[in-house]
N, C-alpha and C. Protein backbone atom coordinates (compact mmCIF):
# COMPACT_ATOMS: atom_id res chain seq x y z
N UNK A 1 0.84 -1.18 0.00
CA UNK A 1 0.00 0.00 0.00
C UNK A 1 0.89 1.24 0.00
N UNK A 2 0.36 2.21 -1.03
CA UNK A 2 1.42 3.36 -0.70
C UNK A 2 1.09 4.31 0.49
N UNK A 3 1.51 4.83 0.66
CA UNK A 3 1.57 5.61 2.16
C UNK A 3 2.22 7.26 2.20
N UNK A 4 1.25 8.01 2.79
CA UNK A 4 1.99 9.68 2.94
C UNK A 4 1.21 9.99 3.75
N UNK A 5 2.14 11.10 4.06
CA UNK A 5 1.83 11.88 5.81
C UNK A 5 1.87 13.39 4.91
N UNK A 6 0.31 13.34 5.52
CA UNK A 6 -0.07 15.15 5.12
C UNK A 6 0.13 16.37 6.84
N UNK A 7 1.20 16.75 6.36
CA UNK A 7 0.93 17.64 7.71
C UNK A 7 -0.05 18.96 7.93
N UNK A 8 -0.78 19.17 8.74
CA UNK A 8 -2.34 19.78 8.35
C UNK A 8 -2.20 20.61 9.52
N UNK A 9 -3.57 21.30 9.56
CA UNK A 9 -3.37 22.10 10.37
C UNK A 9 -5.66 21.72 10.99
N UNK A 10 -6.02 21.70 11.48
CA UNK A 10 -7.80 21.39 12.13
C UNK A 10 -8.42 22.59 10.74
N UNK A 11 -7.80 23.68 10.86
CA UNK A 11 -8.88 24.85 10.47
C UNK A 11 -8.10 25.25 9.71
N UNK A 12 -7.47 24.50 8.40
CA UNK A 12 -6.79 24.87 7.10
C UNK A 12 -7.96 24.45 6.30
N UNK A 13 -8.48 24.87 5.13
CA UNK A 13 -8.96 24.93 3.93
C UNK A 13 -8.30 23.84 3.46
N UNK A 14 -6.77 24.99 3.04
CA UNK A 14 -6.13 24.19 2.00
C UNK A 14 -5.90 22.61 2.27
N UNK A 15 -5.91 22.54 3.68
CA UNK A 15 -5.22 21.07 3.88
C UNK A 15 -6.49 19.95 3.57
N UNK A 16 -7.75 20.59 3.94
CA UNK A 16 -8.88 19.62 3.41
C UNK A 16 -8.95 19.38 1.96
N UNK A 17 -8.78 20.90 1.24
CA UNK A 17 -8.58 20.34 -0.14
C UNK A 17 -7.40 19.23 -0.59
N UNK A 18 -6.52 19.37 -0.27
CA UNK A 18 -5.29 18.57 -0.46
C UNK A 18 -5.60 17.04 -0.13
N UNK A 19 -6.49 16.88 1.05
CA UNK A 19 -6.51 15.51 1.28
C UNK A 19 -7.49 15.17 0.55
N UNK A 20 -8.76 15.92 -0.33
CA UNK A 20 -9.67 15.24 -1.07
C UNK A 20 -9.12 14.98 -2.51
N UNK A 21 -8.18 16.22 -2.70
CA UNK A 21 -7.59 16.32 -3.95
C UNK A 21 -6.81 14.33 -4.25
N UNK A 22 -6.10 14.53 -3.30
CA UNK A 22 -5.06 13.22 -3.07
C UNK A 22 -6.18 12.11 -3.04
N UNK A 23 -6.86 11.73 -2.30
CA UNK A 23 -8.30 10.86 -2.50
C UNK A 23 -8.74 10.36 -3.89
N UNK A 24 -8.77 11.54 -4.95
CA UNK A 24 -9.22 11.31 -6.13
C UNK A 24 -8.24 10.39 -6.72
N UNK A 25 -7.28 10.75 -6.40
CA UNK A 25 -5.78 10.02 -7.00
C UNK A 25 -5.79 8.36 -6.69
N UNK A 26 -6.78 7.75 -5.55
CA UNK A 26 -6.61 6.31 -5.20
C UNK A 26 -7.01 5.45 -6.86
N UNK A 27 -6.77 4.87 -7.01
CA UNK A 27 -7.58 3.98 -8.08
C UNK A 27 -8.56 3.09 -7.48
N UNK A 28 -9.45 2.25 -8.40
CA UNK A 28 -10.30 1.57 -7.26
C UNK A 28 -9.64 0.10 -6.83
N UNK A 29 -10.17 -0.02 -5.19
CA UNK A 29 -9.41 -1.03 -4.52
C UNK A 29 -8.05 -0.78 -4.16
N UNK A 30 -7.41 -0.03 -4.34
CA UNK A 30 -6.34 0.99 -4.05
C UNK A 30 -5.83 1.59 -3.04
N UNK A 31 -6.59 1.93 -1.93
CA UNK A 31 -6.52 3.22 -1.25
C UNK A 31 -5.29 3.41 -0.75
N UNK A 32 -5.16 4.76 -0.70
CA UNK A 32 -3.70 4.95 -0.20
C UNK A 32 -3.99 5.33 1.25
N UNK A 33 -2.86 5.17 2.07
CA UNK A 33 -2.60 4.86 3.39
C UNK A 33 -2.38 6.64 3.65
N UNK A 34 -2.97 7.49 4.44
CA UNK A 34 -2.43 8.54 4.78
C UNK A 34 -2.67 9.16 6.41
N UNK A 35 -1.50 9.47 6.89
CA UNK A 35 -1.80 9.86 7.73
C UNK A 35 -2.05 11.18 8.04
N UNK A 36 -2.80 11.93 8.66
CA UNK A 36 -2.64 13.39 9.36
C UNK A 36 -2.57 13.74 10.43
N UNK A 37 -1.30 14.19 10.14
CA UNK A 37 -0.54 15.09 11.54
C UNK A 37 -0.81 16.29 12.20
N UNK A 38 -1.56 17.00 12.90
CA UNK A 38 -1.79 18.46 13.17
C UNK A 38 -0.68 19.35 13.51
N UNK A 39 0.13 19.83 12.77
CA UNK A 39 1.36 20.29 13.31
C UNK A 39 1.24 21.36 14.38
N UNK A 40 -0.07 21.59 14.96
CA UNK A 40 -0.41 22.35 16.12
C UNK A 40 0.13 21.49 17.38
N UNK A 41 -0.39 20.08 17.65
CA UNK A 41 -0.24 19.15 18.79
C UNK A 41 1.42 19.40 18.64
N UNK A 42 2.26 19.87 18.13
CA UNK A 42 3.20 19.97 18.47
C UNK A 42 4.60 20.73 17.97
N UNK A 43 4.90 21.59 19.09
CA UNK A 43 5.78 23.04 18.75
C UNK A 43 6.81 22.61 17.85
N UNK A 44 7.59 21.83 17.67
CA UNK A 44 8.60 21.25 16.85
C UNK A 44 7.91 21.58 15.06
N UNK A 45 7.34 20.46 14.84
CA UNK A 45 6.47 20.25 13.91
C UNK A 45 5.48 22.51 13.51
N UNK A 46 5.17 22.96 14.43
CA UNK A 46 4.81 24.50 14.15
C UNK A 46 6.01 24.88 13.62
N UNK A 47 7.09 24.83 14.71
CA UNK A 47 8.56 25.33 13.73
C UNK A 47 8.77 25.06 12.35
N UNK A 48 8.73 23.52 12.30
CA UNK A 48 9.09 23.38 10.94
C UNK A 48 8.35 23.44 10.13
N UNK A 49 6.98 23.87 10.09
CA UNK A 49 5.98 23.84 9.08
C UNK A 49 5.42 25.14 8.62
N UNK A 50 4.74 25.67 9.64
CA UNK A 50 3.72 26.90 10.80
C UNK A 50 3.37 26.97 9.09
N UNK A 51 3.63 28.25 7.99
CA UNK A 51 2.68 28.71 7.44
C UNK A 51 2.54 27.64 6.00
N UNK A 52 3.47 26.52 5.92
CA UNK A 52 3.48 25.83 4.88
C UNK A 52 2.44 24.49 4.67
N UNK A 53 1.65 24.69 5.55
CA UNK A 53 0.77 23.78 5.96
C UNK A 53 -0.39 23.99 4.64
N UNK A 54 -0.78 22.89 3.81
CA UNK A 54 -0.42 21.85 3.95
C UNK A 54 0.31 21.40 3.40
N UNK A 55 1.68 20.04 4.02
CA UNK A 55 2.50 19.63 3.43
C UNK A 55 2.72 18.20 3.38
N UNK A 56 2.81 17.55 2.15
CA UNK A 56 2.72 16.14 1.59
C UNK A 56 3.96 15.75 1.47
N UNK A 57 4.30 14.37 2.41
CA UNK A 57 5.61 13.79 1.78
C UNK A 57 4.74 12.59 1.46
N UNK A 58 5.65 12.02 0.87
CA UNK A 58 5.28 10.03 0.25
C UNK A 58 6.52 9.80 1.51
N UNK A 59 7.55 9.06 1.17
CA UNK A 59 8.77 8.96 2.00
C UNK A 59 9.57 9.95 2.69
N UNK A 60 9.13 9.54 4.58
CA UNK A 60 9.90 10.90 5.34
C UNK A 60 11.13 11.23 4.66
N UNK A 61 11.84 10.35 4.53
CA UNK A 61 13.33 10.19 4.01
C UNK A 61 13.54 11.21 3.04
N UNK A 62 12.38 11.52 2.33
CA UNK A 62 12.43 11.81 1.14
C UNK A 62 12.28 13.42 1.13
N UNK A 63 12.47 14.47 0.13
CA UNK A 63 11.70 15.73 0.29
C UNK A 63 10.31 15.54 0.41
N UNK A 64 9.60 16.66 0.25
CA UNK A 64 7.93 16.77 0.61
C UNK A 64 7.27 17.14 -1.13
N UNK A 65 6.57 16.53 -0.98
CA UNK A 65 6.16 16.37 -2.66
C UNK A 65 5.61 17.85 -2.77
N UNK A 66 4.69 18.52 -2.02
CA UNK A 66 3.95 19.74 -2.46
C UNK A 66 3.87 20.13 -1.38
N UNK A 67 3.63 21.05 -1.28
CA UNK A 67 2.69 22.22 -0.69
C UNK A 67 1.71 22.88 -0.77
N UNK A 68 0.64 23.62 -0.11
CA UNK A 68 -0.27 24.76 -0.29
C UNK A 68 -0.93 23.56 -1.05
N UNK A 69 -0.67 23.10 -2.29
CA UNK A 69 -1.94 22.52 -2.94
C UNK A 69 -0.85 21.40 -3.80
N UNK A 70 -1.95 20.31 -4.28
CA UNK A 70 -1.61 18.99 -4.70
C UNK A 70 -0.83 19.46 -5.78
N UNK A 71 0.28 18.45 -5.57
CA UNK A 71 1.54 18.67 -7.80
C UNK A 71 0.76 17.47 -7.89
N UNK A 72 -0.06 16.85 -8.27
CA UNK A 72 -0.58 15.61 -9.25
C UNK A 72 0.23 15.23 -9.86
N UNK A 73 1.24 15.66 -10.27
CA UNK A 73 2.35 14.91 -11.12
C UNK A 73 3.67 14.62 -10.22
N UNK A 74 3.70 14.69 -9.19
CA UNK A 74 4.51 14.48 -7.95
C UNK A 74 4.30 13.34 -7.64
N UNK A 75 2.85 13.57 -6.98
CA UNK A 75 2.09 12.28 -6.62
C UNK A 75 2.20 11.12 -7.20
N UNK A 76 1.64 11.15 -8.45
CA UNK A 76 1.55 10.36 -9.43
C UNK A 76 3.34 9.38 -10.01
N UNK A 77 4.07 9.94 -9.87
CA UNK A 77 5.24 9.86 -10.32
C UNK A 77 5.51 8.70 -8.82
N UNK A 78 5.49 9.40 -7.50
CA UNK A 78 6.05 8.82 -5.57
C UNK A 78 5.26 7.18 -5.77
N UNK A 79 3.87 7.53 -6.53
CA UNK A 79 3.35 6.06 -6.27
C UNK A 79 3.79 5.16 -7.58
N UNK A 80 3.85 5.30 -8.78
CA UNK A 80 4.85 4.40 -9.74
C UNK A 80 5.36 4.34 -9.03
N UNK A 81 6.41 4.93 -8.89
CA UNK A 81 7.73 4.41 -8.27
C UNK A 81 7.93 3.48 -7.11
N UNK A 82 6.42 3.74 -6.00
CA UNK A 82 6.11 2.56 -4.98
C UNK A 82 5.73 1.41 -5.73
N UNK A 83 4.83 1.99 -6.12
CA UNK A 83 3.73 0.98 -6.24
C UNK A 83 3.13 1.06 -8.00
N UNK A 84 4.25 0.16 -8.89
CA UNK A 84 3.89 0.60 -10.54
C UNK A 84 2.14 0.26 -10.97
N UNK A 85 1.96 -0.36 -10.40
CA UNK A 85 0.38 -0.76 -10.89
C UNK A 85 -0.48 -0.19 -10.34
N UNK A 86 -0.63 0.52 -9.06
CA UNK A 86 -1.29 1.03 -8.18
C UNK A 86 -2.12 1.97 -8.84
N UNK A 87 -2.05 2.58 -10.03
CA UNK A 87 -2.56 3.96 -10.62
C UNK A 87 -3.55 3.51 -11.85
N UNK A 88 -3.64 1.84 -11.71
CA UNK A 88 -4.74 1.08 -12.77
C UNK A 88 -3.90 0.52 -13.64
N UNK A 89 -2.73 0.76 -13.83
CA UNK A 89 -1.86 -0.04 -14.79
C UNK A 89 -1.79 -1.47 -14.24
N UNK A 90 -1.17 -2.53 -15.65
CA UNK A 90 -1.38 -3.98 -15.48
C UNK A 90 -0.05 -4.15 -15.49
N UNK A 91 0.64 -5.18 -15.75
CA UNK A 91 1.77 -5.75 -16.00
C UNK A 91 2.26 -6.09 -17.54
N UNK A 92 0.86 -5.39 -18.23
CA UNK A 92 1.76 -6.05 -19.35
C UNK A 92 1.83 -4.19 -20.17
N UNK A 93 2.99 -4.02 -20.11
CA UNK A 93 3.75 -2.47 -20.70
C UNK A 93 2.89 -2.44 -21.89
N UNK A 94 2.34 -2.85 -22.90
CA UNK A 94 1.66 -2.44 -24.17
C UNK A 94 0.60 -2.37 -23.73
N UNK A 95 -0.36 -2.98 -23.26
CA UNK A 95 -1.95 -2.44 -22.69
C UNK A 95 -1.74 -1.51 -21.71
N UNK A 96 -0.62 -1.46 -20.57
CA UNK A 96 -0.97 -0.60 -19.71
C UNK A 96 -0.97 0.82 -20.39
N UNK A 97 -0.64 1.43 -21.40
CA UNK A 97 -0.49 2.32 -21.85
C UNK A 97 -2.18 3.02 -22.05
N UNK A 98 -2.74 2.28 -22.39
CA UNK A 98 -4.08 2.22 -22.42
C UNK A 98 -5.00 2.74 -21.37
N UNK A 99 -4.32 2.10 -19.58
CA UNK A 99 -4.75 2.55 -18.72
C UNK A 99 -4.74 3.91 -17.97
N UNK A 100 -3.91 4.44 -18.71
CA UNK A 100 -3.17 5.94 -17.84
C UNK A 100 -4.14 7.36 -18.81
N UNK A 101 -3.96 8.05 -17.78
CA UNK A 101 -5.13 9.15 -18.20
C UNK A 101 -4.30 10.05 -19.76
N UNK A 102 -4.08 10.16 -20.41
CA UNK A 102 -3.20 10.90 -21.43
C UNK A 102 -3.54 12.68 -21.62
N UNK A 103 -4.08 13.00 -20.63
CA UNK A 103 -4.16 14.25 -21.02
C UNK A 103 -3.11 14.45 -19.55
N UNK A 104 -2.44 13.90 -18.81
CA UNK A 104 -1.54 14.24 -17.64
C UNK A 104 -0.44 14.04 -18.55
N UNK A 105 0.98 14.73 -17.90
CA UNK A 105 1.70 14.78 -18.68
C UNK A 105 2.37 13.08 -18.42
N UNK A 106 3.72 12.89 -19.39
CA UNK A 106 3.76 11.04 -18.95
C UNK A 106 5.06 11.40 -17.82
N UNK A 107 5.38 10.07 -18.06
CA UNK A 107 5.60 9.09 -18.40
C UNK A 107 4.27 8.19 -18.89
N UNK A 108 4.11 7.36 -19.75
CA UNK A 108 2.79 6.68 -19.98
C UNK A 108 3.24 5.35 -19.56
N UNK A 109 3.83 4.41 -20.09
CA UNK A 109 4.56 3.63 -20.13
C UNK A 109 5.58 2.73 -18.70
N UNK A 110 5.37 2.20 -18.68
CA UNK A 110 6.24 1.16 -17.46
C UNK A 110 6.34 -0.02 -17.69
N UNK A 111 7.56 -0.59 -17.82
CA UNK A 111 7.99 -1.80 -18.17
C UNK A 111 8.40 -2.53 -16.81
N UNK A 112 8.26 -3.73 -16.33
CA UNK A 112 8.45 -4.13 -14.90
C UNK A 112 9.89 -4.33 -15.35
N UNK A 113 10.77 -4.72 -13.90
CA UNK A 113 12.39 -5.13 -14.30
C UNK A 113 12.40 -6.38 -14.78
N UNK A 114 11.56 -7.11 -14.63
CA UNK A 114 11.81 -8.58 -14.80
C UNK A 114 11.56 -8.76 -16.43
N UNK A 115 10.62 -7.43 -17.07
CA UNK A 115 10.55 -7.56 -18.35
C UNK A 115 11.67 -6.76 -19.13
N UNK A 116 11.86 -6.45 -18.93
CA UNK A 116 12.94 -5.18 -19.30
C UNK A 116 14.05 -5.78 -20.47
N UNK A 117 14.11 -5.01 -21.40
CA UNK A 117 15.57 -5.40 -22.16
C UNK A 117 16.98 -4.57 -22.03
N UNK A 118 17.69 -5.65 -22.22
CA UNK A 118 18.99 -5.38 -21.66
C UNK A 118 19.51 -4.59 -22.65
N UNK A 119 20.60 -3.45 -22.70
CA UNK A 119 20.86 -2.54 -24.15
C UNK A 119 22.27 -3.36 -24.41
């Protein structure tokens, strides 16, 4: 399951939009795992956030995909990369092409490693 931590704030707008925005993004049977953090419950978290709220990582490890409002193409990109099928694509690279919305910008295309040709 892919997984991200939205850091929010109770009485942000933006952060409700962000989490419905991100919602749309599940495919069906899909759902993505998210948690929300109130970066109020705690002064650390106000420091590091206070007016950037709301803020989306996929992997803590990782930078924070957006801010203020959803990159859909952030998103979209954190979960391929988790999770290649997760977004309605199949396993087989010539139909999945089929499955992906084409008016987003691409990558369209994903080949698993196990299919992959060697150059």
């Amino acid at each position: 399951m892919v997984t991200f931590t939205l850091y929010s704030r109770s009485w942000c707008h933006l952060c409700e939009d962000m989490l419905a925005a991100l919602r749309k993004l599940e495919a069906p049977g899909r759902p993505f795992e998210v948690a929300v953090v109130d970066v109020d419950a705690d002064p650390a978290l106000v420091e590091r956030f206070d007016e950037l709220v709301p803020v989306l990582f996929g992997d803590l490890a990782e930078p924070e995909l957006c801010h203020y409002f959803l990159d859909e193409t952030a998103v979209r990109r954190y979960v391929e990369r988790y999770q290649p099928i997760a977004m309605g694509g199949v396993r087989s690279a010539s139909i999945q092409a089929v499955a992906y919305n084409f008016t987003q910008p691409g990558p369209y295309l994903w080949t698993p490693p196990d299919l992959q040709e060697e150059d």
